[in-house]
C-alpha atoms as a PDB file:
ATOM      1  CA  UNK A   1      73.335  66.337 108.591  1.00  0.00           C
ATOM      2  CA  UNK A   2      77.141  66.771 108.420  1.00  0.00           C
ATOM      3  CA  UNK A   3      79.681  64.446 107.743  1.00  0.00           C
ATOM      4  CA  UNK A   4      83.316  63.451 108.694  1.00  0.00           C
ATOM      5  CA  UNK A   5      85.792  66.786 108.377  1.00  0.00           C
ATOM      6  CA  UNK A   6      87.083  69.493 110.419  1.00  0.00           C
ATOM      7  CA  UNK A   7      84.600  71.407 113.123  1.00  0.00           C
ATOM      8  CA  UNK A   8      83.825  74.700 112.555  1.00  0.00           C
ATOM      9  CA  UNK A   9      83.953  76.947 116.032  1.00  0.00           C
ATOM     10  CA  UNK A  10      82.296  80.382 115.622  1.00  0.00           C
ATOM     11  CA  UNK A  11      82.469  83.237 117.845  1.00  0.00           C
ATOM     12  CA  UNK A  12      79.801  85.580 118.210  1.00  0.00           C
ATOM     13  CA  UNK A  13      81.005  88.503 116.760  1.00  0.00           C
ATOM     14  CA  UNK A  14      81.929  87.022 113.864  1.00  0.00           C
ATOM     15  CA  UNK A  15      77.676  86.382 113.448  1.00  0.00           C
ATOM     16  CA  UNK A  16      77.457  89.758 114.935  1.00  0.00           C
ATOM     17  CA  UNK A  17      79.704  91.568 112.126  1.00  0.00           C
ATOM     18  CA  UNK A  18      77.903  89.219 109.531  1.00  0.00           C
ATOM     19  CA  UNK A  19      73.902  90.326 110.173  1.00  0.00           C
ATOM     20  CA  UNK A  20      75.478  94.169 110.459  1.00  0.00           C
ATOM     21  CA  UNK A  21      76.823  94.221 106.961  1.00  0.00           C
ATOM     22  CA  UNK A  22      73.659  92.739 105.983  1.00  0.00           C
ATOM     23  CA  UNK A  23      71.515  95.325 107.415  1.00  0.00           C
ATOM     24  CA  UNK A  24      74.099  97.886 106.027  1.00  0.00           C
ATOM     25  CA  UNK A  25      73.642  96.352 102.554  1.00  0.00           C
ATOM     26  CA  UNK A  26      73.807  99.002  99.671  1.00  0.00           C
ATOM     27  CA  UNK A  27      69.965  99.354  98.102  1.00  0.00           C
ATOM     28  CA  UNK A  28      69.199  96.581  95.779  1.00  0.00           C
ATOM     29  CA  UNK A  29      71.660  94.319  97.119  1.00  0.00           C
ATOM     30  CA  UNK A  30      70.240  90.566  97.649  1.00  0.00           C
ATOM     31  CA  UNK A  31      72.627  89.434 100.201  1.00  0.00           C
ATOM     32  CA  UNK A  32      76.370  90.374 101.218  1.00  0.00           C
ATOM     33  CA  UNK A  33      79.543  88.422 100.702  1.00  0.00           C
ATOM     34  CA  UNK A  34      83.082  88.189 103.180  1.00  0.00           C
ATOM     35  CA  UNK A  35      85.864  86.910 104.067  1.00  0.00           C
ATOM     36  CA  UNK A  36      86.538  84.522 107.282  1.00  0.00           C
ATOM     37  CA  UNK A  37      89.241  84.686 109.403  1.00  0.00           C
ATOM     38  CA  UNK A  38      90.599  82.220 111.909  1.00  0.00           C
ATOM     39  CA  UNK A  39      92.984  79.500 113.076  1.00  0.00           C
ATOM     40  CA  UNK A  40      93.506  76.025 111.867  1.00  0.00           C
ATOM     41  CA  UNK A  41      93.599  73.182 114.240  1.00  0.00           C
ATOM     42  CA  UNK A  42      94.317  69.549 112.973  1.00  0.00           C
ATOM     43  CA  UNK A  43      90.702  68.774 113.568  1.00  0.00           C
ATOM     44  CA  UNK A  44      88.468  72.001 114.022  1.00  0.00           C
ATOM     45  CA  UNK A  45      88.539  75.217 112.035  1.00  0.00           C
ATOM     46  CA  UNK A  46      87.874  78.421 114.745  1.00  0.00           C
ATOM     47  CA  UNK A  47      86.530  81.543 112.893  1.00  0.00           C
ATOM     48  CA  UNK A  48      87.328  84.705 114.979  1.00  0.00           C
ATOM     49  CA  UNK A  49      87.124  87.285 112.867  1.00  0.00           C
ATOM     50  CA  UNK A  50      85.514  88.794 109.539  1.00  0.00           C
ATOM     51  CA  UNK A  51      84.955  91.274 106.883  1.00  0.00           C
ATOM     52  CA  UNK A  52      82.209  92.035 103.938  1.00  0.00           C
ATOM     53  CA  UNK A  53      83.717  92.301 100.921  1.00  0.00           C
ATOM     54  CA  UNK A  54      81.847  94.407  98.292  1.00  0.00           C
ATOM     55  CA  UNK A  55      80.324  92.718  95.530  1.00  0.00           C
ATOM     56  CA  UNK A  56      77.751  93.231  92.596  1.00  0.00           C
ATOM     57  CA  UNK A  57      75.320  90.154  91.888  1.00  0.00           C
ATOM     58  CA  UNK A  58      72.850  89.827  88.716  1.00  0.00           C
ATOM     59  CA  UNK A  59      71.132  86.867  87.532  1.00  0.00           C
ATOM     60  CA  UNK A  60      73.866  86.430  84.993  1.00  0.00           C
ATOM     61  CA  UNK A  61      77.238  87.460  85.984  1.00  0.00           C
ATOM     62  CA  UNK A  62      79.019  88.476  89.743  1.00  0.00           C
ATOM     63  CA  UNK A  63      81.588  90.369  90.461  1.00  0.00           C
ATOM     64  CA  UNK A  64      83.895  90.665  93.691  1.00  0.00           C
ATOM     65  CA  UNK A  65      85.873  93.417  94.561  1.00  0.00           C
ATOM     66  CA  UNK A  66      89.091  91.339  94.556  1.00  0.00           C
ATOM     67  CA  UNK A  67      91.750  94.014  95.697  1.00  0.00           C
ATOM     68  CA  UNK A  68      89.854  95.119  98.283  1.00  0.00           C
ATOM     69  CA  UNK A  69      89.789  92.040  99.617  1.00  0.00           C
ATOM     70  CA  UNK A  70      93.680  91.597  99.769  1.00  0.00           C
ATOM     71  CA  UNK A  71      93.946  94.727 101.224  1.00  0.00           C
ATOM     72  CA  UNK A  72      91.340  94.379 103.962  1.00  0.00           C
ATOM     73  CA  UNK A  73      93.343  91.160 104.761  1.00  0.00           C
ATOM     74  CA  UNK A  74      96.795  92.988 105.041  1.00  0.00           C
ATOM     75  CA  UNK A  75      95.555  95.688 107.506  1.00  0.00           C
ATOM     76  CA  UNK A  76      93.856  92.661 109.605  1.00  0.00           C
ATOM     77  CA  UNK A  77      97.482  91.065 109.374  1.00  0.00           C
ATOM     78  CA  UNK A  78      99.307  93.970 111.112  1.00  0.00           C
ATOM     79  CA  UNK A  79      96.593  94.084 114.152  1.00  0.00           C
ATOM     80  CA  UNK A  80      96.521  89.573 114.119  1.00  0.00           C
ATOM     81  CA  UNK A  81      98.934  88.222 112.780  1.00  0.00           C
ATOM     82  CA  UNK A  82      97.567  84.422 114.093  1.00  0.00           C
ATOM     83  CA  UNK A  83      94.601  84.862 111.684  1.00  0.00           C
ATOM     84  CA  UNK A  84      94.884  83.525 108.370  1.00  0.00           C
ATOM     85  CA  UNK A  85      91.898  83.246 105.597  1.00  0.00           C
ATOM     86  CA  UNK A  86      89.612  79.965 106.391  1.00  0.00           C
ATOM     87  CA  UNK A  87      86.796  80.883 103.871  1.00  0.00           C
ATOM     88  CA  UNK A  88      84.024  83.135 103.352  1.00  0.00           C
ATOM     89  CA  UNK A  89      80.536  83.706 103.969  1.00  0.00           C
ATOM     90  CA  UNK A  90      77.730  84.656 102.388  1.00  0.00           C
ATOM     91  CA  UNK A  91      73.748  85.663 103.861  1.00  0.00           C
ATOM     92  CA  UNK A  92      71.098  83.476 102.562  1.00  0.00           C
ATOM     93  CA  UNK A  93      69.655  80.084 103.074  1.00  0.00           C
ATOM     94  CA  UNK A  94      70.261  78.144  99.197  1.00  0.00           C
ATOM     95  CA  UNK A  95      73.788  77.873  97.542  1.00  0.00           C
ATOM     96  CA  UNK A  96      73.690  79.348  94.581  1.00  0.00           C
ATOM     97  CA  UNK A  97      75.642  78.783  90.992  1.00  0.00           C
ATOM     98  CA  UNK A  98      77.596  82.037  91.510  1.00  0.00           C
ATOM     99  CA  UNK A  99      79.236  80.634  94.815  1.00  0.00           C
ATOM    100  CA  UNK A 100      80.664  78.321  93.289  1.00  0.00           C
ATOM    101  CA  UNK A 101      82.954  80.413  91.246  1.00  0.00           C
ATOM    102  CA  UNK A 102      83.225  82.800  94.448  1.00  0.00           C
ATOM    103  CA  UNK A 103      84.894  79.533  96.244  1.00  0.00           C
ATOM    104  CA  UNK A 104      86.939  79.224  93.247  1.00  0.00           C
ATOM    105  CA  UNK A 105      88.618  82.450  93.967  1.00  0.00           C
ATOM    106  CA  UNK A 106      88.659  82.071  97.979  1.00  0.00           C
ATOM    107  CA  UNK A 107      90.314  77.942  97.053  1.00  0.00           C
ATOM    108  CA  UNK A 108      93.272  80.198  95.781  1.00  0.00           C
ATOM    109  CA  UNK A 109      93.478  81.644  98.863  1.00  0.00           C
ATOM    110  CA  UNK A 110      93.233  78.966 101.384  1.00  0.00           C
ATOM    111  CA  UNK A 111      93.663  75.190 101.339  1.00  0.00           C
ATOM    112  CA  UNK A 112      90.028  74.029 101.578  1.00  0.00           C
ATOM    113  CA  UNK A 113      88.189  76.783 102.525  1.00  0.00           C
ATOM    114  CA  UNK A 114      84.871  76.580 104.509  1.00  0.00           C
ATOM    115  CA  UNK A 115      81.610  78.313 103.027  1.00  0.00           C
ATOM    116  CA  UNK A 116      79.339  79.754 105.709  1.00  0.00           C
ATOM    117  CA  UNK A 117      75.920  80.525 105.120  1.00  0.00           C
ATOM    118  CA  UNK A 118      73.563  82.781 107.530  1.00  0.00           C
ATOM    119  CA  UNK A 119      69.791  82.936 106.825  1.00  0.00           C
ATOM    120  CA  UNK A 120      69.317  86.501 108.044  1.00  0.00           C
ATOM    121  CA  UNK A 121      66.075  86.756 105.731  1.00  0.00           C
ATOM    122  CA  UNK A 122      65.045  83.795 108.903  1.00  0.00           C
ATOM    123  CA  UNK A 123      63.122  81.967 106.023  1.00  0.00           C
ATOM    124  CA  UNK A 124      62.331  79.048 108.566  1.00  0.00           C
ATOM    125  CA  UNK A 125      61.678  81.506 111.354  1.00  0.00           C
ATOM    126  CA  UNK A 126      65.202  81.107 112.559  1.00  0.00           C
ATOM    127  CA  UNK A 127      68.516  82.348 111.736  1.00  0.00           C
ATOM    128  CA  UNK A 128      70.312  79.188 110.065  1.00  0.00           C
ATOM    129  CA  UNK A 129      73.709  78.957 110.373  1.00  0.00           C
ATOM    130  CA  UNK A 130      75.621  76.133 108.178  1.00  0.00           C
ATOM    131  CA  UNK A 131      78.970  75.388 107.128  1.00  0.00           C
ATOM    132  CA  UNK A 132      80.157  73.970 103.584  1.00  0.00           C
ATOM    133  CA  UNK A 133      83.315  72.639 102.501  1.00  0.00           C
ATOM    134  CA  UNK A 134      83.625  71.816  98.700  1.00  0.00           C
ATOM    135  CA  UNK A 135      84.820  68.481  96.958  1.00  0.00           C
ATOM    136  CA  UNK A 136      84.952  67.948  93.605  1.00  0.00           C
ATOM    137  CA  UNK A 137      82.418  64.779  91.737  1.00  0.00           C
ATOM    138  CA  UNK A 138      82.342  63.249  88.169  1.00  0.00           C
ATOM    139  CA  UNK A 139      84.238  61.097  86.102  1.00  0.00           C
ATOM    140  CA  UNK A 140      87.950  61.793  85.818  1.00  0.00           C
ATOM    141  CA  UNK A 141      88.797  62.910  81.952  1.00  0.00           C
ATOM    142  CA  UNK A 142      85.356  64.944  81.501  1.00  0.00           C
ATOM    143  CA  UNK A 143      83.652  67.065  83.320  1.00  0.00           C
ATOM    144  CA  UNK A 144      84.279  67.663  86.772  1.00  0.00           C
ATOM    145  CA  UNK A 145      81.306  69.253  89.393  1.00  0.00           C
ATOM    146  CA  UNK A 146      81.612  70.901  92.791  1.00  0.00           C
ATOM    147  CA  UNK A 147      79.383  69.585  95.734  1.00  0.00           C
ATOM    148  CA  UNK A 148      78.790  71.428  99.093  1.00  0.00           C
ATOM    149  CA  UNK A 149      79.417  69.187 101.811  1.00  0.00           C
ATOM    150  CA  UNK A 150      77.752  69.964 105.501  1.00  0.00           C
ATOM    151  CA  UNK A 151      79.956  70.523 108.413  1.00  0.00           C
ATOM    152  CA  UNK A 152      78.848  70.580 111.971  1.00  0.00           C
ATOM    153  CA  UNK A 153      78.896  74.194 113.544  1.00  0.00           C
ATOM    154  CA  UNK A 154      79.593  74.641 117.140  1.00  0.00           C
ATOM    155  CA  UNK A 155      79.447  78.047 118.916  1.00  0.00           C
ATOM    156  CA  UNK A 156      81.886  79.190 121.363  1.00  0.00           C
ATOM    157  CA  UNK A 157      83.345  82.687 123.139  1.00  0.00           C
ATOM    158  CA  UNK A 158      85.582  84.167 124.978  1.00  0.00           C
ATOM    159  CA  UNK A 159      84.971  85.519 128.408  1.00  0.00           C
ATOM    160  CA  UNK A 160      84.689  88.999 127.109  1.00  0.00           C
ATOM    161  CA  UNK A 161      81.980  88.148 124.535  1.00  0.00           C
ATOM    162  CA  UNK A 162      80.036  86.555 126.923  1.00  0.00           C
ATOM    163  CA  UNK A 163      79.098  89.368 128.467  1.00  0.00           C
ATOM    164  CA  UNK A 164      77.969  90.589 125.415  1.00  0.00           C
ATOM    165  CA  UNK A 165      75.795  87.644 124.778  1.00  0.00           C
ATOM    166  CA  UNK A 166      74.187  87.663 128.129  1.00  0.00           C
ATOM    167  CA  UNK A 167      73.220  91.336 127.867  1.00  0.00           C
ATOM    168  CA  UNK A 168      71.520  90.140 124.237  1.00  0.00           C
ATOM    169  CA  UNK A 169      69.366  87.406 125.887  1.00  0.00           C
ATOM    170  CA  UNK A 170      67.899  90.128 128.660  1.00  0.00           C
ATOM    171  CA  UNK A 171      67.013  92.354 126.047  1.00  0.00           C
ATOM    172  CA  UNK A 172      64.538  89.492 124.564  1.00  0.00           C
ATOM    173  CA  UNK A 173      62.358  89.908 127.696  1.00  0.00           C
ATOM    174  CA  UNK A 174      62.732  93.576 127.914  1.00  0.00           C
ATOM    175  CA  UNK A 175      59.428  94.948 126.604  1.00  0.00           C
ATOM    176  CA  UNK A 176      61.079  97.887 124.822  1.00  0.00           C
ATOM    177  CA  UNK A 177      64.155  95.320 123.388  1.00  0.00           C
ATOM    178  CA  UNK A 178      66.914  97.756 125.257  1.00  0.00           C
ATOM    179  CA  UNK A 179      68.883  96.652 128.155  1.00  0.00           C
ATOM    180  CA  UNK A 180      71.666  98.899 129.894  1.00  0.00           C
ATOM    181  CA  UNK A 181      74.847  97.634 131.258  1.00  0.00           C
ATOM    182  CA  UNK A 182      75.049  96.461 135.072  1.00  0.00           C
ATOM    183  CA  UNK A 183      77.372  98.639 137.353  1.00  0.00           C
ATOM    184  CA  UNK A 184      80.298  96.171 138.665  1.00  0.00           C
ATOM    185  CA  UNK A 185      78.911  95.659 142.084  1.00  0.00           C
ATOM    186  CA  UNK A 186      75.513  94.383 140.022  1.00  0.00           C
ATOM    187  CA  UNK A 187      77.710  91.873 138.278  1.00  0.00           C
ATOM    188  CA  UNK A 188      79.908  90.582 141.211  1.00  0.00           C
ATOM    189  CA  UNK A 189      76.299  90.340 143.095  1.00  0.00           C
ATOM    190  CA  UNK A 190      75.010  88.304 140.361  1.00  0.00           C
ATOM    191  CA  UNK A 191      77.811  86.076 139.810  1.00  0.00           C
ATOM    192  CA  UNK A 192      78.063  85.451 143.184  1.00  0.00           C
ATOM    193  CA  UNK A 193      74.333  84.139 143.077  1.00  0.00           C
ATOM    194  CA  UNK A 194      74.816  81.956 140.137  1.00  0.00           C
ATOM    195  CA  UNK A 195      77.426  80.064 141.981  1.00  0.00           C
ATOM    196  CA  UNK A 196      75.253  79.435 144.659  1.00  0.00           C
ATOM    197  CA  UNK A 197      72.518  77.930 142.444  1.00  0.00           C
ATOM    198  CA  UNK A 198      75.443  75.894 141.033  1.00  0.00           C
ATOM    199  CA  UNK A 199      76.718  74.453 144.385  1.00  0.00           C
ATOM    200  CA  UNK A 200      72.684  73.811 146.033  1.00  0.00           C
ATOM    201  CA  UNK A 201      72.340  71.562 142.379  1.00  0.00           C
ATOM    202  CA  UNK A 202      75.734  69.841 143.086  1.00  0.00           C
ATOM    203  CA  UNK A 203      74.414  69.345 147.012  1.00  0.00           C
ATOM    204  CA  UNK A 204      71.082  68.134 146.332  1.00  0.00           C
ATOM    205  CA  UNK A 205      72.847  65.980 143.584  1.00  0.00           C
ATOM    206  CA  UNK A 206      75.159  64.178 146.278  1.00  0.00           C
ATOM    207  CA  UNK A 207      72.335  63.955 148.925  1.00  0.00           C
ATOM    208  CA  UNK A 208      70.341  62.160 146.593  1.00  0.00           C
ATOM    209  CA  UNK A 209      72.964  59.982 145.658  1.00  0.00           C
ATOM    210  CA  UNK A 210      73.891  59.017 149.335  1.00  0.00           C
ATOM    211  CA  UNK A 211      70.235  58.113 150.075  1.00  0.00           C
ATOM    212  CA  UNK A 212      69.974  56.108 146.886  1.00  0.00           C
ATOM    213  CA  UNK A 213      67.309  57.865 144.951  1.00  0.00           C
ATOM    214  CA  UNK A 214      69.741  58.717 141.901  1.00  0.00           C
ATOM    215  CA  UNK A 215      72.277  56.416 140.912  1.00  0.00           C
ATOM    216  CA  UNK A 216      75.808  57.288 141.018  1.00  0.00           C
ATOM    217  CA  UNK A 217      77.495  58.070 137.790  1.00  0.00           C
ATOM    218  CA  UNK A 218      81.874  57.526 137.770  1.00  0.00           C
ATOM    219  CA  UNK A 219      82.036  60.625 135.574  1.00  0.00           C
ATOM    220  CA  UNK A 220      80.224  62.793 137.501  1.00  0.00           C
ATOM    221  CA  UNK A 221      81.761  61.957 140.980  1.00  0.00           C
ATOM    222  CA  UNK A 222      85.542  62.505 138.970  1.00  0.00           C
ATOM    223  CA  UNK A 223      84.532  65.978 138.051  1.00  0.00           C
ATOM    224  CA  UNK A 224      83.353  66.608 141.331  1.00  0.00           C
ATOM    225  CA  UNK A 225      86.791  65.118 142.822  1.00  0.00           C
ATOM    226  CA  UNK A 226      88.416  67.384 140.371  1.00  0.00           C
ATOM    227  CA  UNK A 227      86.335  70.307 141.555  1.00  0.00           C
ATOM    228  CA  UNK A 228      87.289  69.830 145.295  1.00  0.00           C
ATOM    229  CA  UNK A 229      90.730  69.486 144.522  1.00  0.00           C
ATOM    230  CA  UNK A 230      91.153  73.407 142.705  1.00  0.00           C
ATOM    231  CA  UNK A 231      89.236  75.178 146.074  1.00  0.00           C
ATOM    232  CA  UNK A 232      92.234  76.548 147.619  1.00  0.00           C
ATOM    233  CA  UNK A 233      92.804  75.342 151.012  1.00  0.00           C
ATOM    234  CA  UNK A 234      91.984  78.675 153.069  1.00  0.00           C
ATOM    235  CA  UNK A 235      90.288  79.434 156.547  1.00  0.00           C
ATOM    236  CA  UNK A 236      86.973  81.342 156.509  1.00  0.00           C
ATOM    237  CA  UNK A 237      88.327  84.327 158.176  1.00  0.00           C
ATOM    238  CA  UNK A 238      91.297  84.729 155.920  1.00  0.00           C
ATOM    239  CA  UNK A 239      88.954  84.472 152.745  1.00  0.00           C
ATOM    240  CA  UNK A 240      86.572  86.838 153.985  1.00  0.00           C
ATOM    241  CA  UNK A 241      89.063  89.312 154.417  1.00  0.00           C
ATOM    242  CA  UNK A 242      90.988  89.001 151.370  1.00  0.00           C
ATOM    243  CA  UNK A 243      87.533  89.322 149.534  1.00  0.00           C
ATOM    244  CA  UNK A 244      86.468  92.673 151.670  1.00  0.00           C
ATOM    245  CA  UNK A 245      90.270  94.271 150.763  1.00  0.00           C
ATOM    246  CA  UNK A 246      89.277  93.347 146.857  1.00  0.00           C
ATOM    247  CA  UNK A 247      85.860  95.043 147.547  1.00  0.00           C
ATOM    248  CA  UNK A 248      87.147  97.967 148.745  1.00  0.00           C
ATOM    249  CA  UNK A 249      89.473  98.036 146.424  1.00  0.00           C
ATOM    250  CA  UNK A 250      87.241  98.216 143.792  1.00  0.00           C
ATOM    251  CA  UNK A 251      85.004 100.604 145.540  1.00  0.00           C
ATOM    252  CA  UNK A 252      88.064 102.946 145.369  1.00  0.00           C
ATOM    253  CA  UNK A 253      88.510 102.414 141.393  1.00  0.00           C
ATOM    254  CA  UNK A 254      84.786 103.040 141.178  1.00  0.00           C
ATOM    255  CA  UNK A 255      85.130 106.287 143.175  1.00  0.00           C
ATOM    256  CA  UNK A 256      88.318 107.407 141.537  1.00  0.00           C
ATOM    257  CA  UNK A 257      86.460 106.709 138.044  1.00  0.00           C
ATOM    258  CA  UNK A 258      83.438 108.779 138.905  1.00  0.00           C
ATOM    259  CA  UNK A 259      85.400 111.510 140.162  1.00  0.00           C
ATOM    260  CA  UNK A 260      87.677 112.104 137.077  1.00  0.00           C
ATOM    261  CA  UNK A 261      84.898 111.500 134.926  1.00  0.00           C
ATOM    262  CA  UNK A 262      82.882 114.591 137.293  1.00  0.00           C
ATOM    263  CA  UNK A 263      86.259 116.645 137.150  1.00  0.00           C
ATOM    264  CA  UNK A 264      86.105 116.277 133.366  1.00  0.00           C
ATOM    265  CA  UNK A 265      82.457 117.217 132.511  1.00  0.00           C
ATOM    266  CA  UNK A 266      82.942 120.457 135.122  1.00  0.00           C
ATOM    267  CA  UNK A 267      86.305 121.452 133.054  1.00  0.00           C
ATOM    268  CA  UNK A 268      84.260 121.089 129.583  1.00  0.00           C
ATOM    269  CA  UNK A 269      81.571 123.713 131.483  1.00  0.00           C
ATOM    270  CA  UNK A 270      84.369 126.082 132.580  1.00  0.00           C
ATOM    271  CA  UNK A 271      86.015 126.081 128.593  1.00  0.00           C
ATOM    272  CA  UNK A 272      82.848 127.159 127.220  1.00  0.00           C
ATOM    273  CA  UNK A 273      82.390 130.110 129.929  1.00  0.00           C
END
């Protein structure tokens, strides 16, 4: 359950980056440690980016490759300058008495860091994803605890990593788990039917509601007002031939594309004659 505090937006290749330095892991290694990177709203924390950090764990002691920390963060500084240090993360499902002192170093770094923890191990058959933010507990004068406070997680992405994510979720129902990438004509086709779906829901929505089978909800009929009012006002003819000059236009980059890339592979043949 979380509680009141900031919400914590994750894109997916931050949990990409995450379960690929896990499976990179050196031998012997329990689970893998890193930085976050992000932006800081007044009310949300996004986390965009990420690195591991290499550490070495025992039952005893830990220890964190500090510098190489501050220097991974300097290079990611030059490339995005926006992202600053939000927290860090760490695989594995418990918090343990050595991430505490690891969010004792990161607290240095940032102003209330977050603690993200990713069950890659899928102990409850499912990859757990959970955000902590730290506050301390006891009685002031003696000794003072840290407890791990939940967060609530919410998952976005850009339009670029969506295609990523969509070609993920075909590859579940592919029997050999491999999917290829869709030409651009494939994706414009499939698009194109998606919408379509959308607008026969939104149709069968309003005849319903005119006949009086579903009962008409304010919100609904504002977004739908709000819809009609962003179609561009544009005759039938005029849109079908502005959207057969952008097909052929992208026909030509497609032919272009394949013919360099032909004219390439033949001059690589010639060289080695």
């Amino acid at each position: 359950m979380a509680v009141h505090g900031p919400l914590v937006k994750i894109h997916p290749v931050v949990l990409a980056s995450i379960v690929d330095s896990y499976e990179r892991r050196n031998e012997g290694a329990s689970r893998v440690i890193g930085t976050l990177l992000g932006t800081i709203e007044k009310h949300s924390v996004e986390v965009t980016n990420c690195f591991s950090v290499p550490h070495n764990e025992s039952e005893d002691e830990v220890a964190v490759d500090m510098e190489f920390a501050k220097n991974m963060y300097e290079l990611h500084k030059k490339v995005s300058p926006s992202e600053v240090i939000i927290g860090w993360y760490a695989t594995g499902f418990d918090i343990t008495e050595h991430s505490v002192l690891i969010h004792e170093y990161y607290s240095r770094e940032a102003s209330n860091p977050i603690h993200l923890t990713v069950d890659t191990a899928l102990q409850s058959n499912k990859m757990n994803i959970r955000a902590y933010v730290s506050s301390q507990m006891g009685v002031p004068g003696k000794t003072v605890g840290v407890m791990f406070t939940p967060l609530t997680v919410k998952y976005i992405y850009y339009d670029t990593e969506r295609i990523g994510v969509d070609l993920l979720q075909r590859t579940r129902a592919a029997p050999n788990r491999t999917n290829g990438l869709t030409t651009d004509l494939a994706q414009v086709g499939g698009a194109a039917g998606r919408i379509q779906e959308m607008l026969s829901t939104v149709l069968t929505y309003i005849e319903d509601v005119m006949s009086g089978k579903v009962m008409a909800d304010n919100s609904v009929g504002r977004y739908l007002m709000d819809l009609v009012n962003k179609v561009p006002k544009i005759s039938a003819e005029d849109f079908e031939s502005m959207l057969n000059s952008n097909i052929n236009d992208l026909l030509m980059v497609t032919y272009l594309a394949n013919l360099t890339q032909a004219q390439i592979s033949l001059n690589e043949k010639l060289v080695v004659l």
